[in-house]
N, C-alpha and C. Protein backbone atom coordinates (compact mmCIF):
# COMPACT_ATOMS: atom_id res chain seq x y z
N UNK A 1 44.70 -6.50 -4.51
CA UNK A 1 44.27 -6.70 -5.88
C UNK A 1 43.83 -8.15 -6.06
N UNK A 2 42.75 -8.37 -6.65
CA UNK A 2 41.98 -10.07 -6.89
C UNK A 2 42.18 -10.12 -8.25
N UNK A 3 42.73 -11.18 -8.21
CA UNK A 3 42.92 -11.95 -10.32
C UNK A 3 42.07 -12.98 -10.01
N UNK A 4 41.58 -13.00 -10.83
CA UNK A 4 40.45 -14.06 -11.41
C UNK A 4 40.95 -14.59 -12.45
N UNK A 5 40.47 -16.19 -11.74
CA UNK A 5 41.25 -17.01 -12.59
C UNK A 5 40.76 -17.48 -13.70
N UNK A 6 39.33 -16.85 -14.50
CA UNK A 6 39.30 -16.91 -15.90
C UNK A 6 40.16 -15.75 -16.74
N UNK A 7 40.53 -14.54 -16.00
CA UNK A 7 41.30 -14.01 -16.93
C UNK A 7 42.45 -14.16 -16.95
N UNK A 8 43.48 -14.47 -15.54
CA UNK A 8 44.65 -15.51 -15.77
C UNK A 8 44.74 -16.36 -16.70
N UNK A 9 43.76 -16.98 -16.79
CA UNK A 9 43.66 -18.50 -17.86
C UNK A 9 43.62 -17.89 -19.06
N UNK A 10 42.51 -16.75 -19.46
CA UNK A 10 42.58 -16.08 -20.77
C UNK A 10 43.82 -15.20 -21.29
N UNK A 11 44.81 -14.76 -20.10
CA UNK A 11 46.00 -14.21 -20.25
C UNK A 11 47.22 -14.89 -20.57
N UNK A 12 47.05 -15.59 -20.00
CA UNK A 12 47.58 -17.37 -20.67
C UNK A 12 47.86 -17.75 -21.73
N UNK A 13 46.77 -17.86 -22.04
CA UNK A 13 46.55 -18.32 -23.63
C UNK A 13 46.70 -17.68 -24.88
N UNK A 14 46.29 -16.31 -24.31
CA UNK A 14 46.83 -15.20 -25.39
C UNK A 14 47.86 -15.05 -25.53
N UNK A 15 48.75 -14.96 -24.51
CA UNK A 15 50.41 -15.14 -24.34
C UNK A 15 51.33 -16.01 -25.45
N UNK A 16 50.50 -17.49 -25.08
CA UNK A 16 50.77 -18.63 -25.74
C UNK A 16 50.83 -18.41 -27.06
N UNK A 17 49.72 -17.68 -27.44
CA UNK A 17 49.37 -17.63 -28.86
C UNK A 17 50.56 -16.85 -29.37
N UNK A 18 50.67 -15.53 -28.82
CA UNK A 18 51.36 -15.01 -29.42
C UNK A 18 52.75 -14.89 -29.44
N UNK A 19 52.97 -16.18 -28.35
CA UNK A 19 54.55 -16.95 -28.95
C UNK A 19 54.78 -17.71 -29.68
N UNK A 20 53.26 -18.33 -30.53
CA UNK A 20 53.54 -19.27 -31.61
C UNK A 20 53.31 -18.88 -33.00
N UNK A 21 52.47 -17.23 -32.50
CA UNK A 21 52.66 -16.24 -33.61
C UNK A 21 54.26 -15.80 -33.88
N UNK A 22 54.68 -15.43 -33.20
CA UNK A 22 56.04 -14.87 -33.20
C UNK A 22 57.32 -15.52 -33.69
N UNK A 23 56.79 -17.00 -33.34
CA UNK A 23 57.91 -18.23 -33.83
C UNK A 23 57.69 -18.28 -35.04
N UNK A 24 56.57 -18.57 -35.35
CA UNK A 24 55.96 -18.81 -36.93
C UNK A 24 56.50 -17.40 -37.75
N UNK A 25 56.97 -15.81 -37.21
CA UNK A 25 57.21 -15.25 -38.31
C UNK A 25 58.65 -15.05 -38.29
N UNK A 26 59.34 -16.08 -37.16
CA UNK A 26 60.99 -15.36 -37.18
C UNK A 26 61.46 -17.62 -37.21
N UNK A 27 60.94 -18.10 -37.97
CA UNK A 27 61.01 -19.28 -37.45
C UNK A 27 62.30 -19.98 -37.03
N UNK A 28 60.98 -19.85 -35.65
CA UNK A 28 61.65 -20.43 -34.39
C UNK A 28 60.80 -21.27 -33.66
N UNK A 29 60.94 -21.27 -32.25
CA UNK A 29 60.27 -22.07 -31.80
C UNK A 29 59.77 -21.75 -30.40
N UNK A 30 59.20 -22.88 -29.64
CA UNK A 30 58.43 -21.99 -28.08
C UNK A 30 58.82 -23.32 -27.15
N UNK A 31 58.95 -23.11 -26.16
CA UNK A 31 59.15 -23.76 -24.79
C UNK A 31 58.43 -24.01 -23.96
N UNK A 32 58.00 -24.26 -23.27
CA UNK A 32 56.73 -24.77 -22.52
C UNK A 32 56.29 -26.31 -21.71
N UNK A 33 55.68 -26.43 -20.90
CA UNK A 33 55.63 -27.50 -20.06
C UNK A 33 54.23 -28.19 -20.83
N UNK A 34 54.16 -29.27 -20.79
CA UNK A 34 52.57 -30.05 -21.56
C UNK A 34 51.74 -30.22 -20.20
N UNK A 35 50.66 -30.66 -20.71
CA UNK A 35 49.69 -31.06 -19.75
C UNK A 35 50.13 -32.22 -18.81
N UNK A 36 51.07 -33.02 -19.16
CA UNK A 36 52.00 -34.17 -18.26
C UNK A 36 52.68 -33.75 -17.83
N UNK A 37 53.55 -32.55 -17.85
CA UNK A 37 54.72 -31.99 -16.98
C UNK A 37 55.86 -32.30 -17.71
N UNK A 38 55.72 -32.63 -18.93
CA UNK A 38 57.05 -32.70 -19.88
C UNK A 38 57.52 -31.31 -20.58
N UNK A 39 58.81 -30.91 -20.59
CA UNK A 39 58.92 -29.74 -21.49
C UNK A 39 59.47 -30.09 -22.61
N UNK A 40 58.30 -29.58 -23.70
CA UNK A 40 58.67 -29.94 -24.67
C UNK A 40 59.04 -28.18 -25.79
N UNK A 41 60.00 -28.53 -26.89
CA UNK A 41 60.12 -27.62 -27.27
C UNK A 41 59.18 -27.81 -28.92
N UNK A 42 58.29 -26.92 -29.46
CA UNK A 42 57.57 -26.32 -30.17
C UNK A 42 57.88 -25.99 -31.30
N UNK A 43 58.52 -26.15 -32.79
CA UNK A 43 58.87 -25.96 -33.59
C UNK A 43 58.00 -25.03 -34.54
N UNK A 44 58.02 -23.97 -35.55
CA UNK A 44 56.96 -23.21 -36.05
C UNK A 44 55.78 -24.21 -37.19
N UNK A 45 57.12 -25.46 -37.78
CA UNK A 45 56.40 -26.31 -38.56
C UNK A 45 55.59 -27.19 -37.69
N UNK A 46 54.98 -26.67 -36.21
CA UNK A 46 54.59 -28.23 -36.01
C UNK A 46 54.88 -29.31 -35.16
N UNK A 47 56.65 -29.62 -35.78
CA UNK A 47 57.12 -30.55 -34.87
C UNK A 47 57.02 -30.21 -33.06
N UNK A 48 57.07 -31.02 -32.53
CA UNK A 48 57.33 -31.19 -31.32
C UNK A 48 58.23 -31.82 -30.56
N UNK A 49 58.97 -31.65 -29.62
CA UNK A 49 60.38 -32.83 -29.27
C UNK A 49 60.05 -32.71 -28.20
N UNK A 50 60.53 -33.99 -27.33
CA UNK A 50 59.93 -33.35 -25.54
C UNK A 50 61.68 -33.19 -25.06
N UNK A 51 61.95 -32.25 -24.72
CA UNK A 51 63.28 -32.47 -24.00
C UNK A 51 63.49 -33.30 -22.41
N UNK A 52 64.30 -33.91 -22.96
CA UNK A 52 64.35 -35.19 -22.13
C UNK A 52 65.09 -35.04 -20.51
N UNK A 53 66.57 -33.97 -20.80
CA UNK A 53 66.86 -33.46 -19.71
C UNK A 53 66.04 -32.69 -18.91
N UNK A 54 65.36 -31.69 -19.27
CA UNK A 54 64.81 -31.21 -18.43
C UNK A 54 63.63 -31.77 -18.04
N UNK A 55 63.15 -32.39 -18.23
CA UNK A 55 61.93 -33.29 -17.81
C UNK A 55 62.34 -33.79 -16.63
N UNK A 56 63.25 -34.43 -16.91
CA UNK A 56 64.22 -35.62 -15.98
C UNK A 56 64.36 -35.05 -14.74
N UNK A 57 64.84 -33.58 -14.78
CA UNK A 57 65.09 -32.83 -13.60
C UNK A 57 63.96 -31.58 -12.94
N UNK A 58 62.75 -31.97 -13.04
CA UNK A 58 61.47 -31.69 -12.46
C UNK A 58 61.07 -32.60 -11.28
């Protein structure tokens, strides 16, 4: 089986979305690594925090 990696990338993102849909209606929040390799956690308002332990231990 071949995945192509524009629809990986588009599977991705839809994913994404619809964990920040999901936070936003049970508010909560989402987890995730940034484009630097920090994990930061996602708040529904917005905020952002980078968690510091787990960063640390990457």
């Amino acid at each position: 089986m071949e995945v192509h990696i524009e629809y990986l990338n588009k599977w991705a993102s839809l994913t994404g979305a619809r964990a920040r849909l999901e936070a936003s209606l049970f508010d909560s929040y989402i987890i995730y690594m940034n484009e630097i390799g920090q994990v930061v956690k996602e708040h529904s308002d917005g905020r952002i925090e980078i968690i510091e332990e787990a960063t640390e231990n990457i």
